[in-house]
PDB file of N, CA and C in Angstrom:
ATOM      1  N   UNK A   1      87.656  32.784 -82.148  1.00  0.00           N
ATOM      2  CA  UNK A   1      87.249  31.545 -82.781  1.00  0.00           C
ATOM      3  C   UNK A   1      86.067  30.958 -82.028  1.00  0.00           C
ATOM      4  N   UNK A   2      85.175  30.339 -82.776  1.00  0.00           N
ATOM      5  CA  UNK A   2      83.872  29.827 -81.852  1.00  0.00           C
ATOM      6  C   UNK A   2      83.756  28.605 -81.702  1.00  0.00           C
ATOM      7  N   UNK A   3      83.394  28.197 -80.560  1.00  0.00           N
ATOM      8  CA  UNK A   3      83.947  26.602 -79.893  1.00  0.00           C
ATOM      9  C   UNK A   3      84.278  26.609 -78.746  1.00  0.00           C
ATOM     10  N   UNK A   4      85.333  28.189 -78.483  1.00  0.00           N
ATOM     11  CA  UNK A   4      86.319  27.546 -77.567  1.00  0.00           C
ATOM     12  C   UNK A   4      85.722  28.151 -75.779  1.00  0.00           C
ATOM     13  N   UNK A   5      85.469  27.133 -75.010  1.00  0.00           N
ATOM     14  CA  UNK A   5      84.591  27.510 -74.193  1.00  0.00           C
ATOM     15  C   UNK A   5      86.365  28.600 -73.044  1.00  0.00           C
ATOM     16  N   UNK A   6      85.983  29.675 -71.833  1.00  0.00           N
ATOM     17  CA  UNK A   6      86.738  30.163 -71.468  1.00  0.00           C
ATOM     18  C   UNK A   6      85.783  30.562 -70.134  1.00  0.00           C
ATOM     19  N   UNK A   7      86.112  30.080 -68.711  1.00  0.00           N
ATOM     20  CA  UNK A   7      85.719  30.466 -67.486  1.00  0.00           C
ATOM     21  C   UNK A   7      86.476  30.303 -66.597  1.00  0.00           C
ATOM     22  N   UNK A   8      85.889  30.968 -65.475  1.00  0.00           N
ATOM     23  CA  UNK A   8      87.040  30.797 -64.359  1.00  0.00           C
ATOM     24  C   UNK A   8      86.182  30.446 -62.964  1.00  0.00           C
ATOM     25  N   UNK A   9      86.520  29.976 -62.515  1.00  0.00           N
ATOM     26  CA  UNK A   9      86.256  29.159 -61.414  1.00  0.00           C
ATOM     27  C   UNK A   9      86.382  29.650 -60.185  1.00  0.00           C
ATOM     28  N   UNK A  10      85.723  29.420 -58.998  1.00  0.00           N
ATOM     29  CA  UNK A  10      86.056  30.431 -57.837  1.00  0.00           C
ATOM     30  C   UNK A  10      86.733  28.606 -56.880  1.00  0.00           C
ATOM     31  N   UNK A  11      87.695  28.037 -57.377  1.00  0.00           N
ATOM     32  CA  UNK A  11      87.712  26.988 -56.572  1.00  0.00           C
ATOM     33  C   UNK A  11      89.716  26.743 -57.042  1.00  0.00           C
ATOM     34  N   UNK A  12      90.365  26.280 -56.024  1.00  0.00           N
ATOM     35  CA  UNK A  12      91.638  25.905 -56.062  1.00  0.00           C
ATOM     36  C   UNK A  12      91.552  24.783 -57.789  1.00  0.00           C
ATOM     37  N   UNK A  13      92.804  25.260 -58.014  1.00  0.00           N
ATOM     38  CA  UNK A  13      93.402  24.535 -59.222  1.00  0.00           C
ATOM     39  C   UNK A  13      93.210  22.775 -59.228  1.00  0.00           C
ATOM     40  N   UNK A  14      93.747  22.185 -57.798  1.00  0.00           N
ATOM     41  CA  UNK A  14      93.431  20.826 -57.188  1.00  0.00           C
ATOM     42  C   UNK A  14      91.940  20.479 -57.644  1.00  0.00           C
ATOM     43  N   UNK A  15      90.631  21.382 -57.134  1.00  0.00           N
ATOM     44  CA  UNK A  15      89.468  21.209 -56.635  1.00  0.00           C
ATOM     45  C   UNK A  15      88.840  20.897 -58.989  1.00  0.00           C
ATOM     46  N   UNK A  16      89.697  21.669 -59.418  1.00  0.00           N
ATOM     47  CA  UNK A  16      88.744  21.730 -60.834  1.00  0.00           C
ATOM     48  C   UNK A  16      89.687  20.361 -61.801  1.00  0.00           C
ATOM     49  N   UNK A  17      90.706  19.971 -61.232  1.00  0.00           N
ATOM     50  CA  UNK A  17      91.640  19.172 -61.621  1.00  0.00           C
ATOM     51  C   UNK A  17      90.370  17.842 -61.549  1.00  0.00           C
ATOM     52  N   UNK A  18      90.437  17.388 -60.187  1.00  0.00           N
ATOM     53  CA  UNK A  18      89.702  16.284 -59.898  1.00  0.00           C
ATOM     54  C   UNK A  18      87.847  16.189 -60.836  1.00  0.00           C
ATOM     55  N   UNK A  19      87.335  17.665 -60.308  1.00  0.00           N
ATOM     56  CA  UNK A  19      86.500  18.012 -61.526  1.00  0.00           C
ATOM     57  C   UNK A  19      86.575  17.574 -62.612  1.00  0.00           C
ATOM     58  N   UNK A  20      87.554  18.041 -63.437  1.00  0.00           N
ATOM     59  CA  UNK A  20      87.402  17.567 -65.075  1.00  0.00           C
ATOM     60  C   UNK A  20      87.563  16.313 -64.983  1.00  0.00           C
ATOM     61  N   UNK A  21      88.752  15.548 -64.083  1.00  0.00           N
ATOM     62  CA  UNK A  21      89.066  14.124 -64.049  1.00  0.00           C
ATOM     63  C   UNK A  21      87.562  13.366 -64.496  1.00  0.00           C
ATOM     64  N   UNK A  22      86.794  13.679 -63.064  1.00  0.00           N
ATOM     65  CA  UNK A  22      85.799  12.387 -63.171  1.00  0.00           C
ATOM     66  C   UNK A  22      84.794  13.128 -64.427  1.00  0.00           C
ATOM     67  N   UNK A  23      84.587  14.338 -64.490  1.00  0.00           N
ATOM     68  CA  UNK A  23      83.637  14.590 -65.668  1.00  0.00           C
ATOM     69  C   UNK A  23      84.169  13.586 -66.763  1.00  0.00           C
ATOM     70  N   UNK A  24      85.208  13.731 -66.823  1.00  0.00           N
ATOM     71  CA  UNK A  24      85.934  12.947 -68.642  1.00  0.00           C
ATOM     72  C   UNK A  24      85.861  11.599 -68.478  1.00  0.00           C
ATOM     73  N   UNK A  25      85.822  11.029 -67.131  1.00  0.00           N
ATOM     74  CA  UNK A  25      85.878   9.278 -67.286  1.00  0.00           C
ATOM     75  C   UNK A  25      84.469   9.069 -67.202  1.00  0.00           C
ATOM     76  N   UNK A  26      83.541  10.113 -66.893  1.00  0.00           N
ATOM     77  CA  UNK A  26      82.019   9.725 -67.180  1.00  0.00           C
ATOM     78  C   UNK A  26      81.821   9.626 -68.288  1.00  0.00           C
ATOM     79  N   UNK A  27      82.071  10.780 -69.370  1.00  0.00           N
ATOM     80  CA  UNK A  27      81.748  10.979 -71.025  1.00  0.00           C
ATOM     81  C   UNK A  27      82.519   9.448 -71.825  1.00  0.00           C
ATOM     82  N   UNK A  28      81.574   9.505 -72.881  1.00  0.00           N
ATOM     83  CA  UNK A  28      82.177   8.288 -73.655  1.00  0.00           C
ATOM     84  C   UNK A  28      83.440   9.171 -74.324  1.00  0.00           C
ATOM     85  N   UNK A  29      84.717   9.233 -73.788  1.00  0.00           N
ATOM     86  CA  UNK A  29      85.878   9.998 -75.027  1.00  0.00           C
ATOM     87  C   UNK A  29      87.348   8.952 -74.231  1.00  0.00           C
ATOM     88  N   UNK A  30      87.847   8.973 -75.043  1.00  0.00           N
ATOM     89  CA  UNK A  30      89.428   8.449 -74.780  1.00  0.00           C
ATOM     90  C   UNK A  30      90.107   9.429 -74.297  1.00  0.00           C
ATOM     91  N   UNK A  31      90.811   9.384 -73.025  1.00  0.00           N
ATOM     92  CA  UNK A  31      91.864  10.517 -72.596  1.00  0.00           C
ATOM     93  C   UNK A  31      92.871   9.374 -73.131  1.00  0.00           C
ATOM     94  N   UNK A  32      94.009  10.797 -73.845  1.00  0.00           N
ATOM     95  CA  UNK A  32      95.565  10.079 -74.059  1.00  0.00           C
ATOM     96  C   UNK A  32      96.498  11.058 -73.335  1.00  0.00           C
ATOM     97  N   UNK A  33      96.168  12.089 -72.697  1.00  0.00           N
ATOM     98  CA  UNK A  33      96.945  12.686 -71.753  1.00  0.00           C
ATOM     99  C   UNK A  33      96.641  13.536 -71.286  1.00  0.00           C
ATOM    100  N   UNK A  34      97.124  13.267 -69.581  1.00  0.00           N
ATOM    101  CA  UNK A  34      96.810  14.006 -68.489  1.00  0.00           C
ATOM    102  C   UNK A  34      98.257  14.581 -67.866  1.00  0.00           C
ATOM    103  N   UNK A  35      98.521  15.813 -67.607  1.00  0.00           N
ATOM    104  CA  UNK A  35      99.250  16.568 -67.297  1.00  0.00           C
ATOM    105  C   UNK A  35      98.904  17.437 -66.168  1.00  0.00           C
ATOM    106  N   UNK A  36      99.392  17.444 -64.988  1.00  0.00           N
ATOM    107  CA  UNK A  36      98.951  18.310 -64.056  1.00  0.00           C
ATOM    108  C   UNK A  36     100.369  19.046 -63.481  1.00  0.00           C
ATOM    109  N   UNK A  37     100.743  20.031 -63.223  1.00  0.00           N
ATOM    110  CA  UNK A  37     102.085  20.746 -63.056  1.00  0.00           C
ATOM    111  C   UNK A  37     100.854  21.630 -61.694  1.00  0.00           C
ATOM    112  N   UNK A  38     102.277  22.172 -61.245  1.00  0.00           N
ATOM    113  CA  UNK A  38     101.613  22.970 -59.561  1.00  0.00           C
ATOM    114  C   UNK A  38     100.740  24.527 -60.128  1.00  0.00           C
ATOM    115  N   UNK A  39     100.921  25.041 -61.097  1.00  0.00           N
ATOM    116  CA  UNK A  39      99.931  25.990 -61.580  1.00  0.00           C
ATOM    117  C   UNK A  39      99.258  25.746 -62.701  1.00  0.00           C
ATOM    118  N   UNK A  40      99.423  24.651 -63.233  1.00  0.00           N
ATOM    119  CA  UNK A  40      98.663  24.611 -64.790  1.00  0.00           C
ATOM    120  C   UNK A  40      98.461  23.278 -64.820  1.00  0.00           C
ATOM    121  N   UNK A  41      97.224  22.758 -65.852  1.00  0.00           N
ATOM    122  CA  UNK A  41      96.822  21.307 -66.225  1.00  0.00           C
ATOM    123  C   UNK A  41      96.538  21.452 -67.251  1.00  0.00           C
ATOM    124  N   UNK A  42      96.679  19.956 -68.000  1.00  0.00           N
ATOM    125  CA  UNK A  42      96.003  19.563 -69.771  1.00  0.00           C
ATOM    126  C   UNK A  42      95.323  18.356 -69.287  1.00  0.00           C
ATOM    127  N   UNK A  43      94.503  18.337 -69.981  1.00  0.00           N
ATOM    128  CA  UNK A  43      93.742  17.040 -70.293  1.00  0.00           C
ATOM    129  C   UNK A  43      93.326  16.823 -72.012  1.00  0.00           C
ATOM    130  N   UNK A  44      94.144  15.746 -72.478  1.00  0.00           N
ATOM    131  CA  UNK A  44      93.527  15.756 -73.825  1.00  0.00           C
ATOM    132  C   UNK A  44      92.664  14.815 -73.906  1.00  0.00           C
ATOM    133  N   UNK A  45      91.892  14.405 -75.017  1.00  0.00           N
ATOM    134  CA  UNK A  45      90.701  13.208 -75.129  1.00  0.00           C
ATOM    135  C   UNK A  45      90.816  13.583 -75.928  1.00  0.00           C
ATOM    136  N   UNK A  46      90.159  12.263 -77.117  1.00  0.00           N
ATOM    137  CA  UNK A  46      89.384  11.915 -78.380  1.00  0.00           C
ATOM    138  C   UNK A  46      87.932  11.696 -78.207  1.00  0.00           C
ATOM    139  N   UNK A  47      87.113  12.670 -78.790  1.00  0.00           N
ATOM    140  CA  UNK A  47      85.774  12.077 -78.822  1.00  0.00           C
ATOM    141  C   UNK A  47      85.470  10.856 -79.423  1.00  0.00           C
ATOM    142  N   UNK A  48      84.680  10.197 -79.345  1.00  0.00           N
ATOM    143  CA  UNK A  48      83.565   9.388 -80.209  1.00  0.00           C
ATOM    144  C   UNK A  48      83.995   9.494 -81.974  1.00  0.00           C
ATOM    145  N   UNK A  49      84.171  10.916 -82.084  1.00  0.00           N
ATOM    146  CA  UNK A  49      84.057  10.887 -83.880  1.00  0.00           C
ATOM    147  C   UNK A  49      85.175  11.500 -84.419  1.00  0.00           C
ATOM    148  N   UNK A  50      86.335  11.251 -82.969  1.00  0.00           N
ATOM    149  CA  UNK A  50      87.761  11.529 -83.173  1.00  0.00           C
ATOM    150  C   UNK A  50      88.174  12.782 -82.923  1.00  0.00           C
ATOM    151  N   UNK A  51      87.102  13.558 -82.257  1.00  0.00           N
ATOM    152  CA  UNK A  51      87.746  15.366 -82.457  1.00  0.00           C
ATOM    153  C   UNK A  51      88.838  15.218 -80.999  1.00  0.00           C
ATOM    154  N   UNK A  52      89.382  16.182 -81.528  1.00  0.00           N
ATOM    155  CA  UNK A  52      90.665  16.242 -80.228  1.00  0.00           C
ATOM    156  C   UNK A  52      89.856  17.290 -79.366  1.00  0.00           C
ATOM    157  N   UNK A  53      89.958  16.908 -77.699  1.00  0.00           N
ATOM    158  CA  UNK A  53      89.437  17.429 -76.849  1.00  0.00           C
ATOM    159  C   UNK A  53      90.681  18.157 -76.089  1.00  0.00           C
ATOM    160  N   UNK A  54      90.952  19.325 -76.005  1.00  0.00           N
ATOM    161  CA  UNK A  54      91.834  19.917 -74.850  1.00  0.00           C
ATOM    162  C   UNK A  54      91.004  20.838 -73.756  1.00  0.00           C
ATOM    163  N   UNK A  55      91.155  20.546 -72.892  1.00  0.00           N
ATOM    164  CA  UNK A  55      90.804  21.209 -71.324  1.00  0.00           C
ATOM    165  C   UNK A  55      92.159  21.782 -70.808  1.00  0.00           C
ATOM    166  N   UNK A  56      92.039  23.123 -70.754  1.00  0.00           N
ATOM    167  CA  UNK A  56      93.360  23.638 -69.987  1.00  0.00           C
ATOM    168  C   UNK A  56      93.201  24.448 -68.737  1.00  0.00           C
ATOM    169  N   UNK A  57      93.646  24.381 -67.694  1.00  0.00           N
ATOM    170  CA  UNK A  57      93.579  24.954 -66.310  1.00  0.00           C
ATOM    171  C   UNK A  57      94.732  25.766 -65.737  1.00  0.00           C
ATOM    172  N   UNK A  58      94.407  27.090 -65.479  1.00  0.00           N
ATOM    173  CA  UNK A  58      95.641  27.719 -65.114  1.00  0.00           C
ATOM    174  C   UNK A  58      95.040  28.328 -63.991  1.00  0.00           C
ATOM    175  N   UNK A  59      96.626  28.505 -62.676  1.00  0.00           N
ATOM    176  CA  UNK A  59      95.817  29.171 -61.443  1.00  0.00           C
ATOM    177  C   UNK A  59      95.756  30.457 -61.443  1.00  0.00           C
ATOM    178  N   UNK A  60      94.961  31.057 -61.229  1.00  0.00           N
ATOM    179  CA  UNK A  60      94.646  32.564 -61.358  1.00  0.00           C
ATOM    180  C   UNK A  60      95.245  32.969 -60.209  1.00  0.00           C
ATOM    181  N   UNK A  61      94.876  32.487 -58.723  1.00  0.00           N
ATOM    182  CA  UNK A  61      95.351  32.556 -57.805  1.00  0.00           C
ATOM    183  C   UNK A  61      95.160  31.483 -57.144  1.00  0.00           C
ATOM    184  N   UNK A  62      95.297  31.434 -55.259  1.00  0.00           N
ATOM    185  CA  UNK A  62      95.396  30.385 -54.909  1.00  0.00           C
ATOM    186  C   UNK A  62      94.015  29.773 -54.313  1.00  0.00           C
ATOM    187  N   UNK A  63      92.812  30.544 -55.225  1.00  0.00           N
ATOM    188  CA  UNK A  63      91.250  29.816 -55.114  1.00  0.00           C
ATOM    189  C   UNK A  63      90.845  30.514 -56.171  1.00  0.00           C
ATOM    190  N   UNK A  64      91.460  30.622 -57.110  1.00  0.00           N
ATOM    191  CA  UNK A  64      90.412  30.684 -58.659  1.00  0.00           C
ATOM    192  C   UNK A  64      91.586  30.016 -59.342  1.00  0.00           C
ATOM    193  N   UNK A  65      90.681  29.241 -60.819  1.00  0.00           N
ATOM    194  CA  UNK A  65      91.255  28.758 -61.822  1.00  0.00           C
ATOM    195  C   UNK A  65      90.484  28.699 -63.270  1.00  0.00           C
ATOM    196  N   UNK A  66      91.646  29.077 -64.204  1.00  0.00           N
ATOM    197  CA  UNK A  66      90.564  29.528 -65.335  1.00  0.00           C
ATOM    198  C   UNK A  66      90.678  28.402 -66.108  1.00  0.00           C
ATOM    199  N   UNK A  67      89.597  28.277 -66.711  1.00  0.00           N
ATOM    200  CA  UNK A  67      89.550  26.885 -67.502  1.00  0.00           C
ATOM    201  C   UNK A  67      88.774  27.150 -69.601  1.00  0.00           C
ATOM    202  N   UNK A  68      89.772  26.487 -69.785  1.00  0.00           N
ATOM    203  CA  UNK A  68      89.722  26.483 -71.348  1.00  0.00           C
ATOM    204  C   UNK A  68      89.174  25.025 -72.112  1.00  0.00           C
ATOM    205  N   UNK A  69      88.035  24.855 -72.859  1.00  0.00           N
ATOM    206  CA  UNK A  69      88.050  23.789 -73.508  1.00  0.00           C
ATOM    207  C   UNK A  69      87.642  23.801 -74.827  1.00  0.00           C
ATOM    208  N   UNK A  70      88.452  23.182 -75.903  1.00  0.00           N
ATOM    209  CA  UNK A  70      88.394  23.504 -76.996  1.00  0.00           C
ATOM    210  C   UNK A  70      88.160  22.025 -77.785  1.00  0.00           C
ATOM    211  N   UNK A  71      87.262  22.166 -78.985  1.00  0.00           N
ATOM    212  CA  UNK A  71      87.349  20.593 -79.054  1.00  0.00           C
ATOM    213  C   UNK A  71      87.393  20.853 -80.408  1.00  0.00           C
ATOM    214  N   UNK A  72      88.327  20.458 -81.380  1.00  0.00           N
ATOM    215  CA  UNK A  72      88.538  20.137 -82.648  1.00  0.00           C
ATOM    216  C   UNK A  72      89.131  21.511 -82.890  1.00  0.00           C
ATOM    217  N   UNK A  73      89.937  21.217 -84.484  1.00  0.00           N
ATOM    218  CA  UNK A  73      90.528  22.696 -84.773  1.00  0.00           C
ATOM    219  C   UNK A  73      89.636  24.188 -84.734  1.00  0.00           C
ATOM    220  N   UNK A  74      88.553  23.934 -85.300  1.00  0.00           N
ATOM    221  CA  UNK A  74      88.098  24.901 -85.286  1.00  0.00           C
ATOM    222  C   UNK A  74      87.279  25.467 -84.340  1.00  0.00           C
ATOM    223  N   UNK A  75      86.640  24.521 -83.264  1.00  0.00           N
ATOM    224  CA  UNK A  75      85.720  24.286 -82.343  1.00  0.00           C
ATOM    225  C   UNK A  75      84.412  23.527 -82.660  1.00  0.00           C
ATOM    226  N   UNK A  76      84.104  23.132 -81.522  1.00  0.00           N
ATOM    227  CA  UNK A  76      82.403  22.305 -81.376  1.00  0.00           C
ATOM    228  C   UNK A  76      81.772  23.358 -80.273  1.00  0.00           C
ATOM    229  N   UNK A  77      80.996  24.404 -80.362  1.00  0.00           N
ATOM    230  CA  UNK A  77      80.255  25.043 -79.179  1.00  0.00           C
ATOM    231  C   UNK A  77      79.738  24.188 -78.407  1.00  0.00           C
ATOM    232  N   UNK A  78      79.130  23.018 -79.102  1.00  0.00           N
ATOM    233  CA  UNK A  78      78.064  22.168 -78.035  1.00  0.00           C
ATOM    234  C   UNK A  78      78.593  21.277 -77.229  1.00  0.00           C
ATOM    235  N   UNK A  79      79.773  20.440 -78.068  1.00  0.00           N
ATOM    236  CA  UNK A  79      80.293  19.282 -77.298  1.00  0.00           C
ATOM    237  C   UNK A  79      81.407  20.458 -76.218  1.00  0.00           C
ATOM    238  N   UNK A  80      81.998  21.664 -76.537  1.00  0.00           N
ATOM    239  CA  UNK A  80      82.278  22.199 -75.202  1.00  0.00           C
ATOM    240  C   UNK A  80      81.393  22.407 -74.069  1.00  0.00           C
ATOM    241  N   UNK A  81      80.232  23.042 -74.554  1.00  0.00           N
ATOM    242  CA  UNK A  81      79.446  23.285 -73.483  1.00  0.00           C
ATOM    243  C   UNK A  81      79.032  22.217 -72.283  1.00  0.00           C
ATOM    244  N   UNK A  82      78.485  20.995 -73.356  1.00  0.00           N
ATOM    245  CA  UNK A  82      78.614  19.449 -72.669  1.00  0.00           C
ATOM    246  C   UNK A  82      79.380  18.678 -71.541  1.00  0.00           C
ATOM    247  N   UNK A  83      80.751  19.447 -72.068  1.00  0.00           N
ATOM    248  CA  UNK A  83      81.683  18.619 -71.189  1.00  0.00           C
ATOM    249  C   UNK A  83      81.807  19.921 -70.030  1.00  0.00           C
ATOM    250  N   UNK A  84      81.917  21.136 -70.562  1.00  0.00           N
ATOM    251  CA  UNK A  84      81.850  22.418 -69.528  1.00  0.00           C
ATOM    252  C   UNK A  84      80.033  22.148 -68.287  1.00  0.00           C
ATOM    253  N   UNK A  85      79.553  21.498 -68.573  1.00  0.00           N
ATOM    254  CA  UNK A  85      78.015  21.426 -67.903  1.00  0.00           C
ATOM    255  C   UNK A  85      78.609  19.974 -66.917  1.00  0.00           C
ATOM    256  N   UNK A  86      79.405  19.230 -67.607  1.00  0.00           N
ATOM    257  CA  UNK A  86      80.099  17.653 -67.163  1.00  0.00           C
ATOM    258  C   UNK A  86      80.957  18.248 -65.677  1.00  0.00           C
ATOM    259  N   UNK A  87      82.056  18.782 -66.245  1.00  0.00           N
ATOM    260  CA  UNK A  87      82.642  19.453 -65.031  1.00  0.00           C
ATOM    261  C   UNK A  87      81.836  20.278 -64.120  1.00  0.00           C
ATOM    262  N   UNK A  88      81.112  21.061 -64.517  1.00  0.00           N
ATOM    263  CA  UNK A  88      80.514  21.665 -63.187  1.00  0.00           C
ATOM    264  C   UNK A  88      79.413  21.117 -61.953  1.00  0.00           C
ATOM    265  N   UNK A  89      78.891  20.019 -62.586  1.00  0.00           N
ATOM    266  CA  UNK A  89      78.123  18.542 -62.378  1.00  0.00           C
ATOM    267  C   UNK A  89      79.462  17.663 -61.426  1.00  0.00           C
ATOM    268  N   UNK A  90      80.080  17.720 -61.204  1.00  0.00           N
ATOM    269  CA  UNK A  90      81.133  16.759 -60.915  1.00  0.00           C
ATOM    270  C   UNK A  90      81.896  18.078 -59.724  1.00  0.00           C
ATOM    271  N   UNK A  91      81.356  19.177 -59.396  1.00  0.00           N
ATOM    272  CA  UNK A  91      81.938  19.830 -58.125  1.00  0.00           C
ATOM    273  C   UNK A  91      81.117  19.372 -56.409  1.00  0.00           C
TER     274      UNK A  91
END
């Protein structure tokens, strides 16, 4: 499906957690839930024009983490890339 952005990170699960955190309270979007568990995270948001934002983080090991962001059912390539350029800006 095209949209859905998929990378992995050479940084602890903690280190991309705090990452997306402040990327998402920079962007204009509503988070309605944040979930962080000891190997995996969600972050959901509403954009601006209502698309549902999910960011998902799983630990690969104990210094990589792969990260998923998908925004609306079908996807947005750009507004992923955006917020994927947001987080990596925010390491």
């Amino acid at each position: 499906m095209r949209g859905e952005i998929r990378a992995t990170e050479n940084a602890p699960l903690d280190r991309v957690w705090i990452a997306v955190s402040q990327a998402m309270n920079d962007l204009p979007f509503a988070i309605t839930r944040r979930v962080k568990e000891a190997r995996s995270a969600e972050l959901i948001a509403r954009s601006t024009r209502g698309k549902k934002i999910r960011i998902t983080l799983t630990a690969v090991t104990d210094n990589t983490t792969a990260v998923s962001i998908r925004v609306g059912t079908f996807g947005d390539e750009a507004l992923s890339l955006l917020i994927y350029d947001k987080i990596k800006q925010s390491f």
